[in-house]
C-alpha atoms as a PDB file:
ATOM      1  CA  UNK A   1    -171.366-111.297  23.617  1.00  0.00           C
ATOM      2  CA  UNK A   2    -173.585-110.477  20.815  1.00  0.00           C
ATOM      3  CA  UNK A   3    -176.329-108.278  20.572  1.00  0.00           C
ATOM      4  CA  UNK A   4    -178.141-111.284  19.244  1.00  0.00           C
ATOM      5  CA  UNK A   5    -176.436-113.992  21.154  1.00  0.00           C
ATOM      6  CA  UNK A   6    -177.463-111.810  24.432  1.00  0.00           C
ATOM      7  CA  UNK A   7    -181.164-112.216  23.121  1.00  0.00           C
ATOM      8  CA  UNK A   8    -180.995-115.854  22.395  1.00  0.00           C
ATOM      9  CA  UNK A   9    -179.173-116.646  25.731  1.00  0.00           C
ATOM     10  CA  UNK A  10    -182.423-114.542  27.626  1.00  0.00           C
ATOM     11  CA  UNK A  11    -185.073-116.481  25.788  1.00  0.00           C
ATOM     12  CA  UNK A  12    -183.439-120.086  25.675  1.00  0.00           C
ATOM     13  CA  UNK A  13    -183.669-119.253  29.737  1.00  0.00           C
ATOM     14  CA  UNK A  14    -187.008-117.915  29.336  1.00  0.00           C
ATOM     15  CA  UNK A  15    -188.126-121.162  27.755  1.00  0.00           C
ATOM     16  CA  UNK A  16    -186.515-123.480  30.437  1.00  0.00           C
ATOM     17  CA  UNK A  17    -188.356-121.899  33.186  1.00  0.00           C
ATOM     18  CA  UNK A  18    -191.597-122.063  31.280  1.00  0.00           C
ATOM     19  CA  UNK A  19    -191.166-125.874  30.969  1.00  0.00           C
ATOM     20  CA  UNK A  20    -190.152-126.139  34.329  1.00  0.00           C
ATOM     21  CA  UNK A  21    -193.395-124.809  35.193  1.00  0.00           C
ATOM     22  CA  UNK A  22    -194.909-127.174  32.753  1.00  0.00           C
ATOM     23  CA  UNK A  23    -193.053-130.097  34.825  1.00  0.00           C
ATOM     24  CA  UNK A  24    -193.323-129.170  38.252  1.00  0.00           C
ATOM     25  CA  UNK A  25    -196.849-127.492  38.578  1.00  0.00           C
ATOM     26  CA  UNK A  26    -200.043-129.323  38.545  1.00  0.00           C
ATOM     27  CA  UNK A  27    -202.086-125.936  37.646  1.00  0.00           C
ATOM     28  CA  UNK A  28    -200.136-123.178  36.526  1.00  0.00           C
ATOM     29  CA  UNK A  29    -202.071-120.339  34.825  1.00  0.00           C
ATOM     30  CA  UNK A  30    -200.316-117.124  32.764  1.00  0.00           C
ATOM     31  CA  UNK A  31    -201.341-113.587  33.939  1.00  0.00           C
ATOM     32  CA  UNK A  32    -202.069-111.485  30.594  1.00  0.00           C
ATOM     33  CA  UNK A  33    -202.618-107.908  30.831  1.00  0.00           C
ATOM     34  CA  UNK A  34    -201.954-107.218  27.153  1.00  0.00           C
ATOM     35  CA  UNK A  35    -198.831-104.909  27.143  1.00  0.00           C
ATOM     36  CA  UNK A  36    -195.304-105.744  26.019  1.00  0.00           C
ATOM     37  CA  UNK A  37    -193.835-107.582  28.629  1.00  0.00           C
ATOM     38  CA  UNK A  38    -196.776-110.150  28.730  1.00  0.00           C
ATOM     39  CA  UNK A  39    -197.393-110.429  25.362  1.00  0.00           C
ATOM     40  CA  UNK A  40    -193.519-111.539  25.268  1.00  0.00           C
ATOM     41  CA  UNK A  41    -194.382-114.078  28.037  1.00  0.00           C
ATOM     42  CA  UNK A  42    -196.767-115.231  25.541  1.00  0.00           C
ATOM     43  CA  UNK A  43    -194.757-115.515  22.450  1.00  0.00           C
ATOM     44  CA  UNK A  44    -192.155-117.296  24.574  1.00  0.00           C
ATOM     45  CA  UNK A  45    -195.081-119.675  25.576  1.00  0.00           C
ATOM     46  CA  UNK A  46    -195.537-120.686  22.075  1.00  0.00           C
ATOM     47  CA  UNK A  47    -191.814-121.428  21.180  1.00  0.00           C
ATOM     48  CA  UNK A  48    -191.415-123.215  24.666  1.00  0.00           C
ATOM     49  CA  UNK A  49    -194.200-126.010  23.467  1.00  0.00           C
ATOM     50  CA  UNK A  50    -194.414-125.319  19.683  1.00  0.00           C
ATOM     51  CA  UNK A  51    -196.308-127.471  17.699  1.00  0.00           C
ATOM     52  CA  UNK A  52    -198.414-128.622  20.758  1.00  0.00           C
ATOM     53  CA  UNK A  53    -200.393-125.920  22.405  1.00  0.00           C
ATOM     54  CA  UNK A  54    -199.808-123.417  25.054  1.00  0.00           C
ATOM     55  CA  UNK A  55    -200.358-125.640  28.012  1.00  0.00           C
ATOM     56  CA  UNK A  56    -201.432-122.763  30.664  1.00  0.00           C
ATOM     57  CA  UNK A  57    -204.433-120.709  31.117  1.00  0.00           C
ATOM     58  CA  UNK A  58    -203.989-117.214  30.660  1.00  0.00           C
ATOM     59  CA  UNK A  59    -205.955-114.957  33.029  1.00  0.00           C
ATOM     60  CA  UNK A  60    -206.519-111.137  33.390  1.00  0.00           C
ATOM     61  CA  UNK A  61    -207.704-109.350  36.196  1.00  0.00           C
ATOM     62  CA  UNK A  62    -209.067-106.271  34.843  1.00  0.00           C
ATOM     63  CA  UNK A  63    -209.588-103.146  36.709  1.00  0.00           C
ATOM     64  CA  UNK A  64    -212.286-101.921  34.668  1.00  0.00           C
ATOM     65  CA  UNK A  65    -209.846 -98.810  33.931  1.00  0.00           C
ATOM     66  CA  UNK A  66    -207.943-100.176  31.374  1.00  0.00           C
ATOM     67  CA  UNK A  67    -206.997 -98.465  27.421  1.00  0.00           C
ATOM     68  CA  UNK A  68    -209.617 -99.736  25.206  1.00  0.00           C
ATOM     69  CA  UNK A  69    -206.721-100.393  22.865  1.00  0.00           C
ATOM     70  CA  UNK A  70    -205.158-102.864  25.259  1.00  0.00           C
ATOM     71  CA  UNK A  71    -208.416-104.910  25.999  1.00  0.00           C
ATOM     72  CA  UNK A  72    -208.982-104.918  21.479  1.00  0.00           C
ATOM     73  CA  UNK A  73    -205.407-106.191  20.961  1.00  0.00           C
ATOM     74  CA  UNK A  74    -205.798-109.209  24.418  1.00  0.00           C
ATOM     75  CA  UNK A  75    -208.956-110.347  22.610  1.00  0.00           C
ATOM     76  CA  UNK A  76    -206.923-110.287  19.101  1.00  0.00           C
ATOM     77  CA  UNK A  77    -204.180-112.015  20.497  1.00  0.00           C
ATOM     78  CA  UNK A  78    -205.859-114.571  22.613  1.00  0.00           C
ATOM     79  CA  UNK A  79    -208.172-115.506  19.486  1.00  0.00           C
ATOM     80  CA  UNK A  80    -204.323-116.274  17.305  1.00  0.00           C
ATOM     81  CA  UNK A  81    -203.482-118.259  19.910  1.00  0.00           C
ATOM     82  CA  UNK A  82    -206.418-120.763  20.542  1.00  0.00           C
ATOM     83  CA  UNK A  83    -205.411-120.716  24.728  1.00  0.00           C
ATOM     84  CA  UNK A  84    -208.507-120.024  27.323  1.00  0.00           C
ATOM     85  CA  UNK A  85    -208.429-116.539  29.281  1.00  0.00           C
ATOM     86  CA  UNK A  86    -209.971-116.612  32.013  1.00  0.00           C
ATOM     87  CA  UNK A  87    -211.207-112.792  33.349  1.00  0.00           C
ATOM     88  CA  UNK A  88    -212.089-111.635  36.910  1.00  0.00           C
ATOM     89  CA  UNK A  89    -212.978-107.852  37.656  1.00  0.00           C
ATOM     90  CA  UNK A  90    -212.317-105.502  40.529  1.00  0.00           C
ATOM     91  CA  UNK A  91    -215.369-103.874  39.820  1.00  0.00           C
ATOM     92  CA  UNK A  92    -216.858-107.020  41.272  1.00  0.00           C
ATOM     93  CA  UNK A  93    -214.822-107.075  44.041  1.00  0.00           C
ATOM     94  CA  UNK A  94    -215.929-103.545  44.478  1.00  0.00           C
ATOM     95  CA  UNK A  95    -219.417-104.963  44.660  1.00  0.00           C
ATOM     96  CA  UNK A  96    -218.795-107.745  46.644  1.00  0.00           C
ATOM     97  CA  UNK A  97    -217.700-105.194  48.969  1.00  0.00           C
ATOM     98  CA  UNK A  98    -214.199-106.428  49.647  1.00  0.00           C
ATOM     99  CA  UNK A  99    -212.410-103.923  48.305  1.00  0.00           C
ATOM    100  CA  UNK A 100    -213.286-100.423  48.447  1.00  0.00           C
ATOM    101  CA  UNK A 101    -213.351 -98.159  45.892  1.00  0.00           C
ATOM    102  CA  UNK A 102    -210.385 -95.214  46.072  1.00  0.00           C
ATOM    103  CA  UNK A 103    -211.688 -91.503  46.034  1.00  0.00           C
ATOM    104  CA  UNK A 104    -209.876 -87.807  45.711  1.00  0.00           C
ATOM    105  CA  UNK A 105    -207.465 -86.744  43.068  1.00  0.00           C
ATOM    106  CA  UNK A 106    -205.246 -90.083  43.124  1.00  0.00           C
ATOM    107  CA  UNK A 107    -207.771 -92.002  42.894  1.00  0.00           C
ATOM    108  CA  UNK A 108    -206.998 -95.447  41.426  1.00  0.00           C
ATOM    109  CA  UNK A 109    -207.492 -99.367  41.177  1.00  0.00           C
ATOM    110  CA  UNK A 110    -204.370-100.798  40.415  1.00  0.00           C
ATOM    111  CA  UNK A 111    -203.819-101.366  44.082  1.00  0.00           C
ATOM    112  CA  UNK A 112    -207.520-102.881  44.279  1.00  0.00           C
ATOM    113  CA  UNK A 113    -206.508-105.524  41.728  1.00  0.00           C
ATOM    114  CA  UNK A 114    -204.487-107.802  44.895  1.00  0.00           C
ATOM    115  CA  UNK A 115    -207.793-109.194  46.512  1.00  0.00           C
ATOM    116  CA  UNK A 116    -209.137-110.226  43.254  1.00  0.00           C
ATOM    117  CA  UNK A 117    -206.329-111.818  41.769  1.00  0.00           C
ATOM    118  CA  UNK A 118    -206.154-113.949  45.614  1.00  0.00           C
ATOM    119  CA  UNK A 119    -209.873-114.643  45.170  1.00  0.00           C
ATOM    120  CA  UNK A 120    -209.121-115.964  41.389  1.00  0.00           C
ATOM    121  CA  UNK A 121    -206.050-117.774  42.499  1.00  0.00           C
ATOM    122  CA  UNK A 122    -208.502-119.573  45.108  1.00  0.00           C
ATOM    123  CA  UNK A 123    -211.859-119.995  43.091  1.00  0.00           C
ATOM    124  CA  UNK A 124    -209.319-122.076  40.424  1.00  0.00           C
ATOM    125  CA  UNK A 125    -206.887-123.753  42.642  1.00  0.00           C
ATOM    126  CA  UNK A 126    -204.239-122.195  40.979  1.00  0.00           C
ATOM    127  CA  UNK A 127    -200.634-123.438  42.059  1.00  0.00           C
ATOM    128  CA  UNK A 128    -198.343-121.600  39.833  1.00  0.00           C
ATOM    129  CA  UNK A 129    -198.540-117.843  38.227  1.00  0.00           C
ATOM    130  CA  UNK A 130    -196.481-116.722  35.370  1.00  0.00           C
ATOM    131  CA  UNK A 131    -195.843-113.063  35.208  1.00  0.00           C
ATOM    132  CA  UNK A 132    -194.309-110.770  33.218  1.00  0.00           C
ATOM    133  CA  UNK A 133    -191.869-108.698  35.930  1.00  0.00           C
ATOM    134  CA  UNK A 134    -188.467-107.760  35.420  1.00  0.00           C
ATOM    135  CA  UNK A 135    -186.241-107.395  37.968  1.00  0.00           C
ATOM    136  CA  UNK A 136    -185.007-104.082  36.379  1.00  0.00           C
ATOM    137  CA  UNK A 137    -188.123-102.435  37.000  1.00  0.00           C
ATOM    138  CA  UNK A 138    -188.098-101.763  40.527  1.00  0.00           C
ATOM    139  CA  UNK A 139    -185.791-102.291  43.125  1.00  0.00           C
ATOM    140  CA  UNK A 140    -188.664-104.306  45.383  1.00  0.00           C
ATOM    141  CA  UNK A 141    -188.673-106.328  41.793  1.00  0.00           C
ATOM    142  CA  UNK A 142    -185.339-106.871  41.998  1.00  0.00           C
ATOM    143  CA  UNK A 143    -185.497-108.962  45.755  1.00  0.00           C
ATOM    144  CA  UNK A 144    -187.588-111.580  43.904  1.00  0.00           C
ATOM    145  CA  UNK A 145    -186.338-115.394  42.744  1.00  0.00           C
ATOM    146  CA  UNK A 146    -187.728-116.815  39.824  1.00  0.00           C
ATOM    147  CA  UNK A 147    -189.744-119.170  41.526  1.00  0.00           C
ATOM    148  CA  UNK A 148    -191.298-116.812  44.206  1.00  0.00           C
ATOM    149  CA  UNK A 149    -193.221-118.863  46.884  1.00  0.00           C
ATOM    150  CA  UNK A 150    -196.034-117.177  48.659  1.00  0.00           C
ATOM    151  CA  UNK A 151    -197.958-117.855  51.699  1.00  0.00           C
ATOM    152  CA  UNK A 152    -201.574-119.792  52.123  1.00  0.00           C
ATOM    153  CA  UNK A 153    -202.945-115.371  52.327  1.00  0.00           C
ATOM    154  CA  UNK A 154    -201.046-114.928  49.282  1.00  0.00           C
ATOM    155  CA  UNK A 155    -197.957-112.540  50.763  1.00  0.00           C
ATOM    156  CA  UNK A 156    -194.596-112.594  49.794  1.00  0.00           C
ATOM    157  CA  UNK A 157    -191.387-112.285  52.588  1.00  0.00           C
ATOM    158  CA  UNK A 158    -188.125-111.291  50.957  1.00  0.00           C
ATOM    159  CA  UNK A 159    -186.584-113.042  53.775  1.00  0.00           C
ATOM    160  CA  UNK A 160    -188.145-116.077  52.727  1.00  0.00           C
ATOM    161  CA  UNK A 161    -186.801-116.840  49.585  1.00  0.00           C
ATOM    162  CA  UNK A 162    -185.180-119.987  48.320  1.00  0.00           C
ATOM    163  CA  UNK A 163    -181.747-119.782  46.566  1.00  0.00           C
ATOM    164  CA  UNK A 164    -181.509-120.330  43.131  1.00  0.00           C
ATOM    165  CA  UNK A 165    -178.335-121.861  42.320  1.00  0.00           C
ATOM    166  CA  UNK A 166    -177.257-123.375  38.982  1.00  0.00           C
ATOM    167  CA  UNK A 167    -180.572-122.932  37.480  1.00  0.00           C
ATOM    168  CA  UNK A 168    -182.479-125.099  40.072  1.00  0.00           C
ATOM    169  CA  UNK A 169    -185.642-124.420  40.634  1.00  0.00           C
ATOM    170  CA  UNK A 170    -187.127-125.482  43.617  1.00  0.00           C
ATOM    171  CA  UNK A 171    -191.254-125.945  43.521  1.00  0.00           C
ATOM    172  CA  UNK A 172    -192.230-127.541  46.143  1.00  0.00           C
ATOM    173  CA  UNK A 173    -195.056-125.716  48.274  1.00  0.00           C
ATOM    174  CA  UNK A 174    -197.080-126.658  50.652  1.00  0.00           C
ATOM    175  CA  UNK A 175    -201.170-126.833  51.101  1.00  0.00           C
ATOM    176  CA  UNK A 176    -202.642-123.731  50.502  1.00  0.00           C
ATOM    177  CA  UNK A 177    -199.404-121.979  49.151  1.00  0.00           C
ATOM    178  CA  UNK A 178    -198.540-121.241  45.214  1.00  0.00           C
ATOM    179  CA  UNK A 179    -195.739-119.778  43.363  1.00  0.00           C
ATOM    180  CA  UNK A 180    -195.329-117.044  41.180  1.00  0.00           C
ATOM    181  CA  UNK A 181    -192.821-117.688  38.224  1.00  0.00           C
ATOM    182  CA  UNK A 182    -190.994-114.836  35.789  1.00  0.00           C
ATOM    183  CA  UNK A 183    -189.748-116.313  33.151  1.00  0.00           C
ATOM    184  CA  UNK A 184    -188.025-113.160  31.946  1.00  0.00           C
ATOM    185  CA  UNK A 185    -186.715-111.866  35.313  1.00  0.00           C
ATOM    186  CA  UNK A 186    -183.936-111.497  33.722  1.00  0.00           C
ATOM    187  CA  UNK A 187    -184.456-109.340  31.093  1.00  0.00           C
ATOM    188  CA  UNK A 188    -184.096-105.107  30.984  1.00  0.00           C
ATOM    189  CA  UNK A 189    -186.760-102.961  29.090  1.00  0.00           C
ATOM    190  CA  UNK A 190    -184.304-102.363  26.284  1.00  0.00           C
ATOM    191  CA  UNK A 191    -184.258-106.559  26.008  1.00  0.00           C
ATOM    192  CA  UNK A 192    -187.770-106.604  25.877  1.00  0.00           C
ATOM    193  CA  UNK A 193    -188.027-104.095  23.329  1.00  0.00           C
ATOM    194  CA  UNK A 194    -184.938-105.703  21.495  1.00  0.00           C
ATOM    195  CA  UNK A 195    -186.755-109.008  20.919  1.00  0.00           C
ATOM    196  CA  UNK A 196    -190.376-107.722  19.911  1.00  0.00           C
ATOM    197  CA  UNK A 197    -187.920-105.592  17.453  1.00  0.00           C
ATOM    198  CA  UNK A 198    -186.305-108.964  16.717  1.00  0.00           C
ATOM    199  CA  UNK A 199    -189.305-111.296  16.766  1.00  0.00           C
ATOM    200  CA  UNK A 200    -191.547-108.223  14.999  1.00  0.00           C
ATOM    201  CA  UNK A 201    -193.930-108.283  17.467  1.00  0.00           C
ATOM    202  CA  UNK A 202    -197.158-106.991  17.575  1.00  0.00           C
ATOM    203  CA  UNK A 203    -198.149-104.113  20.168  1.00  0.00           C
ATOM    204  CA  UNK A 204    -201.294-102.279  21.220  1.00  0.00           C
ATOM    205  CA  UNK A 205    -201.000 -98.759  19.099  1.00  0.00           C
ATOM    206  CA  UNK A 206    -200.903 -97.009  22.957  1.00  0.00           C
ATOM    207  CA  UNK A 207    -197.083 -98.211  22.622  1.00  0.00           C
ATOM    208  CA  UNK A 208    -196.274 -95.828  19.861  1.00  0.00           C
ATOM    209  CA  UNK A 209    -196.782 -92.030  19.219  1.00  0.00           C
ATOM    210  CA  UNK A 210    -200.497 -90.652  18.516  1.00  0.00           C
ATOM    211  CA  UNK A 211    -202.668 -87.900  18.939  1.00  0.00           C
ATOM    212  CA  UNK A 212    -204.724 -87.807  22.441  1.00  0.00           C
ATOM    213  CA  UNK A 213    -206.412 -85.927  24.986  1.00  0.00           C
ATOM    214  CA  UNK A 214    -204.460 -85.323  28.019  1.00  0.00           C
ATOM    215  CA  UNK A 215    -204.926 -84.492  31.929  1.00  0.00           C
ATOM    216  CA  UNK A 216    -202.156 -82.736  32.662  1.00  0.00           C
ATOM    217  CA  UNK A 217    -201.391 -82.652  36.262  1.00  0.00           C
ATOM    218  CA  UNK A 218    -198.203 -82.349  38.506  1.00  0.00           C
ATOM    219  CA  UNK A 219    -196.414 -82.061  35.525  1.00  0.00           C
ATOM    220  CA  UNK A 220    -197.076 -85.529  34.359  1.00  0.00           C
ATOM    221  CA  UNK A 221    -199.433 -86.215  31.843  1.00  0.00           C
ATOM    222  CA  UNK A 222    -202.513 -88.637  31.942  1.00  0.00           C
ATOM    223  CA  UNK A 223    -205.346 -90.038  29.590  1.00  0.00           C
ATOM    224  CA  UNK A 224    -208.281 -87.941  29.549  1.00  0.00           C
ATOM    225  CA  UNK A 225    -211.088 -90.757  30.421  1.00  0.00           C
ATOM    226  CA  UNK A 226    -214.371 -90.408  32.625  1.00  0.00           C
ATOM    227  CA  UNK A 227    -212.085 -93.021  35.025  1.00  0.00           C
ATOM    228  CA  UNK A 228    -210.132 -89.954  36.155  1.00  0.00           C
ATOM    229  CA  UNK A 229    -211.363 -87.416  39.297  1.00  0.00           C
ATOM    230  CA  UNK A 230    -210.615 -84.216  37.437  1.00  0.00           C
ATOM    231  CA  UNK A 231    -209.699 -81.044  39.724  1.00  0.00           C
ATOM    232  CA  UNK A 232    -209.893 -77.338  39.503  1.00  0.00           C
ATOM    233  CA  UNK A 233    -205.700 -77.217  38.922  1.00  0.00           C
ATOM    234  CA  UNK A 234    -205.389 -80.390  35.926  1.00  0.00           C
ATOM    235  CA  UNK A 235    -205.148 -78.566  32.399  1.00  0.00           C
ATOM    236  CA  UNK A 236    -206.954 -80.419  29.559  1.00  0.00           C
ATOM    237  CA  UNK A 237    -204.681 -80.510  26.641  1.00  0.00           C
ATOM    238  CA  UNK A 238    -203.748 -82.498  23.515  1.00  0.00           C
ATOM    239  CA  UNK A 239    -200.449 -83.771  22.202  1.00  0.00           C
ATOM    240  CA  UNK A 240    -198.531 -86.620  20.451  1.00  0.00           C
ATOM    241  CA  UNK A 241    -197.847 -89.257  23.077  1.00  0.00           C
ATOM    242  CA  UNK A 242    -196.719 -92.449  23.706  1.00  0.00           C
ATOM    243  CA  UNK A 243    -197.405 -95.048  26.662  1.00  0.00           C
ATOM    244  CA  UNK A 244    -194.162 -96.690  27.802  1.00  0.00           C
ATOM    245  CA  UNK A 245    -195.786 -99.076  30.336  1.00  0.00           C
ATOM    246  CA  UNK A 246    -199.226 -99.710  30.340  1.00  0.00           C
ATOM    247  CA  UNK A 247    -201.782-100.003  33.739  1.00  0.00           C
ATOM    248  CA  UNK A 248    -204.444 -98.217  35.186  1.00  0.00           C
ATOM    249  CA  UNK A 249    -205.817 -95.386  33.043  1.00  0.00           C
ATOM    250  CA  UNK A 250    -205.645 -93.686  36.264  1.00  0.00           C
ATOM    251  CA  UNK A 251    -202.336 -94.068  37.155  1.00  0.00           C
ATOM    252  CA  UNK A 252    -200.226 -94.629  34.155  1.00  0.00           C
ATOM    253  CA  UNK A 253    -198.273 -91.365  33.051  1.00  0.00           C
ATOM    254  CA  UNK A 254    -197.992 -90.595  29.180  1.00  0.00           C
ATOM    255  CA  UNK A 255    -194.515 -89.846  27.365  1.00  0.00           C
ATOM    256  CA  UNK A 256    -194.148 -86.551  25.159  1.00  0.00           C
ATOM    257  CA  UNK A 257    -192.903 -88.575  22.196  1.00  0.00           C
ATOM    258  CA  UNK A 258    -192.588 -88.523  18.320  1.00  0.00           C
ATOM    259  CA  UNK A 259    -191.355 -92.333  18.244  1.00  0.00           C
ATOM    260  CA  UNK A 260    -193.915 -94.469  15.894  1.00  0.00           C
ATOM    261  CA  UNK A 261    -191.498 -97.187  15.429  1.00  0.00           C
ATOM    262  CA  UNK A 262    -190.168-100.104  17.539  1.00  0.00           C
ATOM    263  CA  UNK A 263    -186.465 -98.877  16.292  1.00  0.00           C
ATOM    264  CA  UNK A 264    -187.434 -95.423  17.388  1.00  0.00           C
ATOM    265  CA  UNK A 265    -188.842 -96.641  20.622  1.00  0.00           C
ATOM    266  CA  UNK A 266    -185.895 -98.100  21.602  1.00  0.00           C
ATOM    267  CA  UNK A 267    -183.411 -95.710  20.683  1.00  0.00           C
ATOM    268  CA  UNK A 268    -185.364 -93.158  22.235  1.00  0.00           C
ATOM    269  CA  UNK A 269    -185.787 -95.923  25.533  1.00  0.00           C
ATOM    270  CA  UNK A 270    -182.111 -95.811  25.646  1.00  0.00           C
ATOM    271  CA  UNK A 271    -181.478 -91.878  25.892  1.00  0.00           C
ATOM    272  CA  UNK A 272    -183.975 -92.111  28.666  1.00  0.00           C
ATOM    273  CA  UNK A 273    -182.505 -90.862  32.297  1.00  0.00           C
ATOM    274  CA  UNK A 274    -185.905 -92.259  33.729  1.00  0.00           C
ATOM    275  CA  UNK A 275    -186.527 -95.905  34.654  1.00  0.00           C
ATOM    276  CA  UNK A 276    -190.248 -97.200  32.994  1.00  0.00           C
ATOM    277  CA  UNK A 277    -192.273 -97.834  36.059  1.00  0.00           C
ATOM    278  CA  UNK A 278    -191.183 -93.888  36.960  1.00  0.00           C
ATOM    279  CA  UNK A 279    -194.644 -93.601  34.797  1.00  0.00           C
ATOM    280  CA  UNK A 280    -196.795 -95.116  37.180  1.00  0.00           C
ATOM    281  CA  UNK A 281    -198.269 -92.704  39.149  1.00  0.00           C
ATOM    282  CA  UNK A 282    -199.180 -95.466  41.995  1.00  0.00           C
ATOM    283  CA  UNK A 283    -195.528 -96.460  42.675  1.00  0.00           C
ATOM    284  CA  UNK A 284    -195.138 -92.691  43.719  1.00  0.00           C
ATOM    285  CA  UNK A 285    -196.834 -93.050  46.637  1.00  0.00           C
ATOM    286  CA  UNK A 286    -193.923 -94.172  48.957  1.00  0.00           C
ATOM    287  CA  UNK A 287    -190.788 -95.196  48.283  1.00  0.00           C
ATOM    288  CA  UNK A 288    -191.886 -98.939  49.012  1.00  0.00           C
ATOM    289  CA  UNK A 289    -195.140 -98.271  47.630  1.00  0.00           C
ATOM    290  CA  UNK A 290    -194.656-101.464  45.129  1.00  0.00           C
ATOM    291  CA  UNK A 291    -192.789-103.609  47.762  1.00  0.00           C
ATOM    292  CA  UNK A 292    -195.896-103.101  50.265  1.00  0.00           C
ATOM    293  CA  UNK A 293    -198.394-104.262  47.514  1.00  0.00           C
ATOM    294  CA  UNK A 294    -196.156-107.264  46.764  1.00  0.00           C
ATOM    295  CA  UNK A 295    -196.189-107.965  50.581  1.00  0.00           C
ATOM    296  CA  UNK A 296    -200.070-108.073  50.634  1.00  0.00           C
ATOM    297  CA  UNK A 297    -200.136-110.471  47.226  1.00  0.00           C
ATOM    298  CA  UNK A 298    -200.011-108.269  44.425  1.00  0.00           C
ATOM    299  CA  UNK A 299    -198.112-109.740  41.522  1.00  0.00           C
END
């Protein structure tokens, strides 16, 4: 198959689970964080119901730690497409003192985002999520369906899952439980990439090669910002960079990188021996550092 048959194959799926969603769902919302994969979620939104309007919500939970560049280009992008965003914050979560704020070199929020995203899910009566996650990106990723039922506290059991069999999608839940849906399970990083080269796209600049002031610490290298718990052995430095996934400020690990170009991205994406979500400082924690998040409710 086709380069370009391969892409139209993804998104033509992509689309059917979207309206399927649409169908089945009498709430469904769409979680935006403003990098690649859900801006994609978002373009496939508008082809799914094009000429009518995006018929979901789209909601961020922001961490309060995130690029500026990111939170510029969501408000850009929300604006061109005339949908609601809804936004919750951690740091009010923080204040509300049910989560607790992570200290020492490590410190970050990402993991803090769970209990606010289940408090959002509640204070809306949200019954479906649509998220951005690939099944490529992780191998806890790679245990989910694409109509992932969780429990009335939010978790998710891999042992629970429904079978998916000739594109049936089962959502039926009960009181108190709600669903999250990936439309582009399916997809790999170099798809992703493929179709906002295909589609032309637009990115926050964090995606592609610039100048910036770096942490550098156990080798990898992070965003300087006042968000960070700088110690006597991280080395301030600057250098052209890239971001190849975007998160926490905290937690998300900058890429040495000349490519300014989607084309170059993705050849250089390609040559890669690392998977994307080996930039997430966060995941390092444990091997099942991701899967034991997921467990707890994070998306």
């Amino acid at each position: 198959m086709s380069t370009k048959n391969h892409i139209q194959t993804l998104e033509n799926e992509s689309i059917f689970i979207m309206r399927e969603v649409a169908a089945q769902f009498d709430k469904p919302v769409l979680l935006f964080s403003g990098g690649k994969d859900s801006i994609t979620l978002a373009h496939l939104a508008k082809k799914a119901f094009y000429p009518a309007k995006i018929p979901f919500t789209f909601m961020h939970i922001d961490t309060g730690h995130n690029f500026q560049e990111t939170i510029d280009f969501r408000d850009e992008l929300i604006a061109e497409l005339g949908v609601d965003l809804i936004v919750r914050y951690v740091q009010d979560s923080i204040d509300q003192n049910k989560v607790k704020e992570e200290t020492g070199k490590y410190a970050s929020r990402n993991s803090l985002q769970t209990v606010t995203l289940l408090d959002a899910i509640e204070e809306f009566g949200f019954d479906a999520c649509l998220g951005g996650a690939r099944r490529d990106e992780e191998k806890s990723r790679a245990k989910e369906r694409i109509f992932s039922v969780r429990d009335d506290f939010g978790q998710w059991d891999a042992k629970k899952q429904r079978p998916e069999l000739f594109q049936i999608l089962n959502g039926k839940i009960n009181f108190g439980e709600n669903v999250r849906a990936f439309p582009i399970s399916n997809w790999t990083e170099e798809d992703v990439w493929t179709y906002i080269l295909q589609e032309n796209l637009k990115l926050p600049s964090i995606y592609f090669a610039h100048q910036r002031k770096l942490v550098k610490r156990d080798g990898s290298f992070l965003a300087y910002s006042d968000y960070l718990n700088i110690v006597d052995t991280d080395e301030i430095v600057e250098d052209v960079v890239r971001f190849r996934t975007v998160g926490d400020m905290t937690c998300t690990a900058a890429l040495i990188s000349d490519a300014d170009t989607v084309e170059k991205v993705l050849n250089e994406n390609k040559a890669s021996k690392h998977s994307e979500r080996g930039a997430r400082i966060d995941d390092q924690r444990s091997e099942s550092a991701l899967e034991q998040r997921k467990k707890g409710g994070y998306f």
